[in-house]
C-alpha atoms as a PDB file:
ATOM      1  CA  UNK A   1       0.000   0.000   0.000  1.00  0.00           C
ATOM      2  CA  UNK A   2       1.616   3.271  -0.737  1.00  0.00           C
ATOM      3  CA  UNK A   3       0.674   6.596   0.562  1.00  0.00           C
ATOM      4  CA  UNK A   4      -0.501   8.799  -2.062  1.00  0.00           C
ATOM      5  CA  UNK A   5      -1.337  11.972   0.165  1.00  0.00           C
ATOM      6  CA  UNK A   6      -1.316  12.891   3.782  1.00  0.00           C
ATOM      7  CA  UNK A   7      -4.153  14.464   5.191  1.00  0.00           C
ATOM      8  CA  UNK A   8      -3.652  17.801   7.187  1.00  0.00           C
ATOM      9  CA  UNK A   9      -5.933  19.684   9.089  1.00  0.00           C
ATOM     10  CA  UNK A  10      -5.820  23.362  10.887  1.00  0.00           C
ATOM     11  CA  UNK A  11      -5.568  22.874  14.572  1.00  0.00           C
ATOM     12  CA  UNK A  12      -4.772  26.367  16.053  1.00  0.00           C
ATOM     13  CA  UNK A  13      -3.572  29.633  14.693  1.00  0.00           C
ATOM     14  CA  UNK A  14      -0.772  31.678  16.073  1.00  0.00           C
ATOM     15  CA  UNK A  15       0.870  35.527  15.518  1.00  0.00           C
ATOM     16  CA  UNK A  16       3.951  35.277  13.354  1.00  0.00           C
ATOM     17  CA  UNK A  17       6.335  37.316  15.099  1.00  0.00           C
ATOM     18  CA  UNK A  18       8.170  38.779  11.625  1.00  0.00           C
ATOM     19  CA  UNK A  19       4.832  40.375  10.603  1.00  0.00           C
ATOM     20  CA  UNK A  20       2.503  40.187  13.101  1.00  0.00           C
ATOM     21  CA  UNK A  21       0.019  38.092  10.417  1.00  0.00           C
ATOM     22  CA  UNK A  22      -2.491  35.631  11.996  1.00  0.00           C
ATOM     23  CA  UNK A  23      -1.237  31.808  10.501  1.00  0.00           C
ATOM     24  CA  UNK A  24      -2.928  28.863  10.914  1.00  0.00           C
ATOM     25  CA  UNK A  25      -0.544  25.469  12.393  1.00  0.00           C
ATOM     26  CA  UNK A  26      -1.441  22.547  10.548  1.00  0.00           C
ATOM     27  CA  UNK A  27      -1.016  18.752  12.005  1.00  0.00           C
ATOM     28  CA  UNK A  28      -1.242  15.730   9.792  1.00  0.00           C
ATOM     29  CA  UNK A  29      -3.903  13.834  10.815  1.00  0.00           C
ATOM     30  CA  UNK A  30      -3.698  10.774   8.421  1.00  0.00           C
ATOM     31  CA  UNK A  31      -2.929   9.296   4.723  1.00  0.00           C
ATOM     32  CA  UNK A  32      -4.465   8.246   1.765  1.00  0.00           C
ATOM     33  CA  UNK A  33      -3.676   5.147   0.501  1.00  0.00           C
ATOM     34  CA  UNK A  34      -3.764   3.033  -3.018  1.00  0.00           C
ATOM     35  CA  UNK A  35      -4.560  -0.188  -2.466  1.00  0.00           C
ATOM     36  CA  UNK A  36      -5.931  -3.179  -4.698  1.00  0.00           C
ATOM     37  CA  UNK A  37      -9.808  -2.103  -4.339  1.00  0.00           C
ATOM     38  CA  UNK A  38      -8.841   1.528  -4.416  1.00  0.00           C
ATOM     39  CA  UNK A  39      -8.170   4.335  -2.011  1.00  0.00           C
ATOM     40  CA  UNK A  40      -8.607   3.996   1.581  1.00  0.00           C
ATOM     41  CA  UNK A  41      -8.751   6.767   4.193  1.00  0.00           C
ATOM     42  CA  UNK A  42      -6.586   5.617   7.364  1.00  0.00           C
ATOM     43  CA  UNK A  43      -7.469   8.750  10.081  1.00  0.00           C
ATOM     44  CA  UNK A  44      -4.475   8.504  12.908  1.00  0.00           C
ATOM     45  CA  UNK A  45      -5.814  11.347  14.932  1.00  0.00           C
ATOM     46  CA  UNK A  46      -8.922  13.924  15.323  1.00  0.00           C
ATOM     47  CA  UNK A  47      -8.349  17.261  16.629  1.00  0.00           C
ATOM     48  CA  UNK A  48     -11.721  17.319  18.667  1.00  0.00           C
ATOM     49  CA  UNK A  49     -10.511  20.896  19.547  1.00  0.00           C
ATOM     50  CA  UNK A  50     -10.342  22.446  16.343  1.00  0.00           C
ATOM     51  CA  UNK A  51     -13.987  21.234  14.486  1.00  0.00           C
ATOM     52  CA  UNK A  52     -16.043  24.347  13.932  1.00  0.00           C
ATOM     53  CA  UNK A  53     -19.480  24.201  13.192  1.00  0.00           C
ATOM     54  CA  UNK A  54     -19.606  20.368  13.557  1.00  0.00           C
ATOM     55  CA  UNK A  55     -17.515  19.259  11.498  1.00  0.00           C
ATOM     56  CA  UNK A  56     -13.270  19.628   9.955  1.00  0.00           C
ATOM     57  CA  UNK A  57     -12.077  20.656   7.205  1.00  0.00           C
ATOM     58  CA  UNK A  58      -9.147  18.943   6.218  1.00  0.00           C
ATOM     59  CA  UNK A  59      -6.504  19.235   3.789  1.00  0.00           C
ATOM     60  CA  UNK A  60      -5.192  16.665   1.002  1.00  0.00           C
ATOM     61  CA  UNK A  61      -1.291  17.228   0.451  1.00  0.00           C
ATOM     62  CA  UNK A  62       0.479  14.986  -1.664  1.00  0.00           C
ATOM     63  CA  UNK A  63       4.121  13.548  -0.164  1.00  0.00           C
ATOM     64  CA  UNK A  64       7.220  15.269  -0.636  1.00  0.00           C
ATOM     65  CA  UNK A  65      10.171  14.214  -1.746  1.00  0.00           C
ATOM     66  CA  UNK A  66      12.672  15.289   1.018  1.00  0.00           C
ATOM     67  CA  UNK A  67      15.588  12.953   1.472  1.00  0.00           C
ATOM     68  CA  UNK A  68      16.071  12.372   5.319  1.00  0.00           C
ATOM     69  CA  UNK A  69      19.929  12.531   6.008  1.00  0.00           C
ATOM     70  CA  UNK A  70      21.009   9.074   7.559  1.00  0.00           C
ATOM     71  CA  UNK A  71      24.222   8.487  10.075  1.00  0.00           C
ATOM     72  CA  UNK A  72      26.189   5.569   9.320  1.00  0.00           C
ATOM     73  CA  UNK A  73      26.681   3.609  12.632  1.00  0.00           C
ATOM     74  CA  UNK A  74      29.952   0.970  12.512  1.00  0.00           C
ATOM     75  CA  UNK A  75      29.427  -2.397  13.735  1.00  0.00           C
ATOM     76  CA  UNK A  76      31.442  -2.106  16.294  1.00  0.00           C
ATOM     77  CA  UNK A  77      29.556   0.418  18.081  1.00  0.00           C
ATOM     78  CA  UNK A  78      26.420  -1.921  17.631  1.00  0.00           C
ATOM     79  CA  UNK A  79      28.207  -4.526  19.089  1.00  0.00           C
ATOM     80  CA  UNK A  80      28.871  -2.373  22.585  1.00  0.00           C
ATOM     81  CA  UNK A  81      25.677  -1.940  23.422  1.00  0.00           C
ATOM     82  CA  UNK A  82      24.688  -3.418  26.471  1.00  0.00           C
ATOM     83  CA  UNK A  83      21.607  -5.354  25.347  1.00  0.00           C
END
């Protein structure tokens, strides 16, 4: 199953300090999926806080493509750990 988009939702706003604007914070609150019957909605969280009105409005952004730095570890530091 791969993810095809994460779903984000505005949970609180805040003042940015550089100038003074209202913004809105945003929290990913699940993913879209493909699968082999078609796309399925997997929620992770619910921001019970920030529905207005009865219900949330919620945000469909597709994944980027950031490559996450990773720190080579040698053997022989695995092989000091304790357990």
């Amino acid at each position: 199953m791969a993810i095809t988009h994460f779903v984000k939702a505005a949970v609180s706003e805040y003042e940015d300090k550089t100038d003074g604007k209202m913004k809105k914070r945003y929290q990913t609150i699940g993913v879209i999926m493909e699968t082999k019957h078609g796309l399925m909605l997997k929620l992770e969280t619910l921001p019970l806080f920030s529905l207005k009105e009865g219900g949330l409005l919620a945000y469909l952004n597709p994944p980027e493509d950031k490559a996450i730095p990773t720190q080579q570890v040698s053997k022989e530091f695995i092989n000091d750990v304790p357990f």
